[in-house]
N, C-alpha and C. Protein backbone atom coordinates (compact mmCIF):
# COMPACT_ATOMS: atom_id res chain seq x y z
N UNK A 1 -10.78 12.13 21.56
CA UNK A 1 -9.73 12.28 20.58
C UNK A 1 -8.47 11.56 21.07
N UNK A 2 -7.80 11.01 20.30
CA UNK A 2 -6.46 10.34 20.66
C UNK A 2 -5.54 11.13 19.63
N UNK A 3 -4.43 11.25 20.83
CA UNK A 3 -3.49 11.77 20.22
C UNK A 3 -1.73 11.19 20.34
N UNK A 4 -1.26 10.73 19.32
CA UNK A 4 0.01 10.23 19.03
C UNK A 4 1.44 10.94 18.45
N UNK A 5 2.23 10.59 19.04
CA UNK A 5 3.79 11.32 18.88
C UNK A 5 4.75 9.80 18.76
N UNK A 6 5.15 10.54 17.01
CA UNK A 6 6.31 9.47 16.61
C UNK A 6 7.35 9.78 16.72
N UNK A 7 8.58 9.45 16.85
CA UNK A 7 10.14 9.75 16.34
C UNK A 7 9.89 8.92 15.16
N UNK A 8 10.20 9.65 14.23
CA UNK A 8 10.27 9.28 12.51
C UNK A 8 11.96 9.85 11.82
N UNK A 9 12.84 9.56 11.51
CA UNK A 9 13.79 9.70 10.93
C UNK A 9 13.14 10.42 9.66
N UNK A 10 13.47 11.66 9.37
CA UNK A 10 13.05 12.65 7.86
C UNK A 10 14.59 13.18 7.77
N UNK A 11 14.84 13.33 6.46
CA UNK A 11 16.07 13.99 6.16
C UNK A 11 15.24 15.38 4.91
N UNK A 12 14.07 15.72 5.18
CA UNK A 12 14.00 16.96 4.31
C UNK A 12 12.43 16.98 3.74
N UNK A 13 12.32 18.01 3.61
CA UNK A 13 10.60 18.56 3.49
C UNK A 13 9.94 17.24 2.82
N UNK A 14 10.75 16.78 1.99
CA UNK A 14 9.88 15.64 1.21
C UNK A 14 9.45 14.61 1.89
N UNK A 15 10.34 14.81 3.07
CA UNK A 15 10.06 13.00 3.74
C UNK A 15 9.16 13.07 4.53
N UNK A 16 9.02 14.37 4.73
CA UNK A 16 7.67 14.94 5.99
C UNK A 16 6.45 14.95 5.27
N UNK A 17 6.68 15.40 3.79
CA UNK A 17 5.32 15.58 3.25
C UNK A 17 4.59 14.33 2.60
N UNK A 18 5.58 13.54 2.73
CA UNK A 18 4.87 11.96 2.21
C UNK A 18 4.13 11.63 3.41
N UNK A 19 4.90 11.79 4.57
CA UNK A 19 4.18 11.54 5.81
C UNK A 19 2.80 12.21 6.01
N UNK A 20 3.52 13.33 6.23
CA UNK A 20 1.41 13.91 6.09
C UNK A 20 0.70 13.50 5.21
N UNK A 21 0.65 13.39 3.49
CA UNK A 21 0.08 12.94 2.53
C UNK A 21 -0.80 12.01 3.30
N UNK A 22 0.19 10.31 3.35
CA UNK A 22 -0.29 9.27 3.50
C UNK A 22 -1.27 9.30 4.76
N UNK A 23 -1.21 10.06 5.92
CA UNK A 23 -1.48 10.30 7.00
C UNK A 23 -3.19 10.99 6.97
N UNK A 24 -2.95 12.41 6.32
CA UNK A 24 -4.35 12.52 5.68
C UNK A 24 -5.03 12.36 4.79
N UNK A 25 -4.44 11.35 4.44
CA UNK A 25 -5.35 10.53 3.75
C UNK A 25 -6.63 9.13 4.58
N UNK A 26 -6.25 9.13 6.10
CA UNK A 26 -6.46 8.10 6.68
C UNK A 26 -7.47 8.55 7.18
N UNK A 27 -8.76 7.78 7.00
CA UNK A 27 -10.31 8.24 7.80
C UNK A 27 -10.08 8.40 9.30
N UNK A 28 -10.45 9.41 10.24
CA UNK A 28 -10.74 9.65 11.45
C UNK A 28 -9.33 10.83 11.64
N UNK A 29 -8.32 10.69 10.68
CA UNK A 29 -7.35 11.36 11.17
C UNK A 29 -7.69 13.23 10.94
N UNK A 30 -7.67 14.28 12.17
CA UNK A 30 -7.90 15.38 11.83
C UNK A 30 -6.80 15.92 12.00
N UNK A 31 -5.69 15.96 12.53
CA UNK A 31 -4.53 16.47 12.59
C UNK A 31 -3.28 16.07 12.31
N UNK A 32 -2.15 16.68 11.71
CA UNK A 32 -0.62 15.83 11.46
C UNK A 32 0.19 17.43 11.06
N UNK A 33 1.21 16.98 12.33
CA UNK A 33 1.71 17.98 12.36
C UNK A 33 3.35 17.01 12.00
N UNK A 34 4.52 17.97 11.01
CA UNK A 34 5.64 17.09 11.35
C UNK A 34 6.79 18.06 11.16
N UNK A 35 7.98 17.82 12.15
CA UNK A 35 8.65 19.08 12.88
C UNK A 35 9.88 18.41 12.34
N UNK A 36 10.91 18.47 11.12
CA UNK A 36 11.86 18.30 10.82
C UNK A 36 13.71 18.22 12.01
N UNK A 37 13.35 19.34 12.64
CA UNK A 37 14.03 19.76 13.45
C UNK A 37 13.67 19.02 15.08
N UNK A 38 12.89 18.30 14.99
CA UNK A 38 12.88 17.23 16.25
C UNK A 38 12.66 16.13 15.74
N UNK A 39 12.50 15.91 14.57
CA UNK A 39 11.83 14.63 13.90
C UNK A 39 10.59 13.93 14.98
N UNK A 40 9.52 14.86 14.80
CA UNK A 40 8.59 14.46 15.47
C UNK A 40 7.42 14.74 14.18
N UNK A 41 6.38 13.77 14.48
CA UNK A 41 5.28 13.93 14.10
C UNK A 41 3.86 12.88 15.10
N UNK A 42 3.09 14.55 15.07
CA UNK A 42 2.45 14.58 15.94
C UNK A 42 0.97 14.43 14.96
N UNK A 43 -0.01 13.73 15.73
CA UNK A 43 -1.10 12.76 14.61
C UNK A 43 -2.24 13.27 16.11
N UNK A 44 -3.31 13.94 15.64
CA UNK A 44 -4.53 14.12 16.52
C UNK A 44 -5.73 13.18 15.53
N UNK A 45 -6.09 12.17 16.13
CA UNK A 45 -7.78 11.07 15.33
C UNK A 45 -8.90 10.88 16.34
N UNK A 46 -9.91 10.78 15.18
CA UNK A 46 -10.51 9.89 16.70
C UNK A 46 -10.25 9.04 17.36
N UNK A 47 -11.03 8.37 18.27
CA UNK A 47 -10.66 7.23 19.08
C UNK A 47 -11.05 5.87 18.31
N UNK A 48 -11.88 6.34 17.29
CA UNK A 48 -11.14 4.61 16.60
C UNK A 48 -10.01 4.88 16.00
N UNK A 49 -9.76 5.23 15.61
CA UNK A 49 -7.96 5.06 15.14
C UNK A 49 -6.83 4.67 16.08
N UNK A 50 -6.00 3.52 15.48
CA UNK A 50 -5.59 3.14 16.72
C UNK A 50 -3.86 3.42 16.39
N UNK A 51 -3.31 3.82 17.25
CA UNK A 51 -1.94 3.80 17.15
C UNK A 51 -1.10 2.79 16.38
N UNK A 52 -1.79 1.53 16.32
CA UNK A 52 -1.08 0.97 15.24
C UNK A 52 -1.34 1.15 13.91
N UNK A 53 -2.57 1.52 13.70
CA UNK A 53 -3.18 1.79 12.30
C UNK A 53 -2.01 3.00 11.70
N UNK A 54 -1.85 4.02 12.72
CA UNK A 54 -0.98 5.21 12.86
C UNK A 54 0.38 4.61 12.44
N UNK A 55 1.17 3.96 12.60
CA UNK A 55 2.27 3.46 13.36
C UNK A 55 2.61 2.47 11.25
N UNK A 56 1.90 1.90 11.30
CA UNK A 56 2.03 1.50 9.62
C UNK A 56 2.26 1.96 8.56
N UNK A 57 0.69 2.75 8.99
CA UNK A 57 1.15 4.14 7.55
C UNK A 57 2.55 4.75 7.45
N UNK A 58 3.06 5.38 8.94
CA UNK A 58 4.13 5.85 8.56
C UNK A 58 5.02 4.72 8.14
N UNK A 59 5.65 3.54 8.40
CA UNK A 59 6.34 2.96 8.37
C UNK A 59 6.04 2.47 6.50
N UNK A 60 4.91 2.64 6.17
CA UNK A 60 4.73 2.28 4.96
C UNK A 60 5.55 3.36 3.94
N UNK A 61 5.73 4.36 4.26
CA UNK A 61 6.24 5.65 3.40
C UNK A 61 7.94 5.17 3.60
N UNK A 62 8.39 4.03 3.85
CA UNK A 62 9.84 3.68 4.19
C UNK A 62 10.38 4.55 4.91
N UNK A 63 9.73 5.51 6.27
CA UNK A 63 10.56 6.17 6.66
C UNK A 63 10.81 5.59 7.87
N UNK A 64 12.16 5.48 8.77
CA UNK A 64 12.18 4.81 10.36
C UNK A 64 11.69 5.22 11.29
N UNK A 65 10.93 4.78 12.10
CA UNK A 65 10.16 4.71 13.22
C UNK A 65 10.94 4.56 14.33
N UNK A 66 11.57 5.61 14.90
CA UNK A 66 12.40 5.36 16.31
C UNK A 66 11.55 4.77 17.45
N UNK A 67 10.50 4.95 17.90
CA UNK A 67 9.70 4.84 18.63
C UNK A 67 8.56 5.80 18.50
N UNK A 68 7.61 5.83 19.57
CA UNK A 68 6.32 6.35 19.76
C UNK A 68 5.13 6.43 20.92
N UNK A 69 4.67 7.17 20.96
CA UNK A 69 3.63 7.41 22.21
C UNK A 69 2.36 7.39 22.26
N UNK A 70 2.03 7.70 23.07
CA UNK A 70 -0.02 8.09 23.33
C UNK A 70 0.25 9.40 24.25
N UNK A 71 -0.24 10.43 23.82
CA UNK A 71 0.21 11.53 24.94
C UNK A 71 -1.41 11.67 25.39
């Protein structure tokens, strides 16, 4: 399993829930968690899914991408 942590800029439930939407919607992805109050969102997939595949989607929902990890 691979697991990824974004800093995503959200200003309110909506901007989180586009995120998850688009997120599970993505084959291999089983987890998406997103924490308003740290602006984190946390993405558990398999190991084909690759952090950039990850890393698009969100950026596709126009929200900012501060950075990001592989934990």
């Amino acid at each position: 399993m691979a697991h990824y942590q974004f800093d995503v800029e959200m200003a309110c439930g909506g901007c989180s829930g586009a995120i998850e939407r688009v997120l599970n919607k993505l084959d291999g992805v089983n987890t998406v968690t997103t924490n308003l109050d740290t602006q984190k969102v946390d993405v558990i997939a398999n190991d084909d899914v690759s952090y950039e595949t990850v890393l698009e989607k969100i950026k596709k929902t126009g929200k900012k991408v501060n950075g990001g990890k592989t934990l």
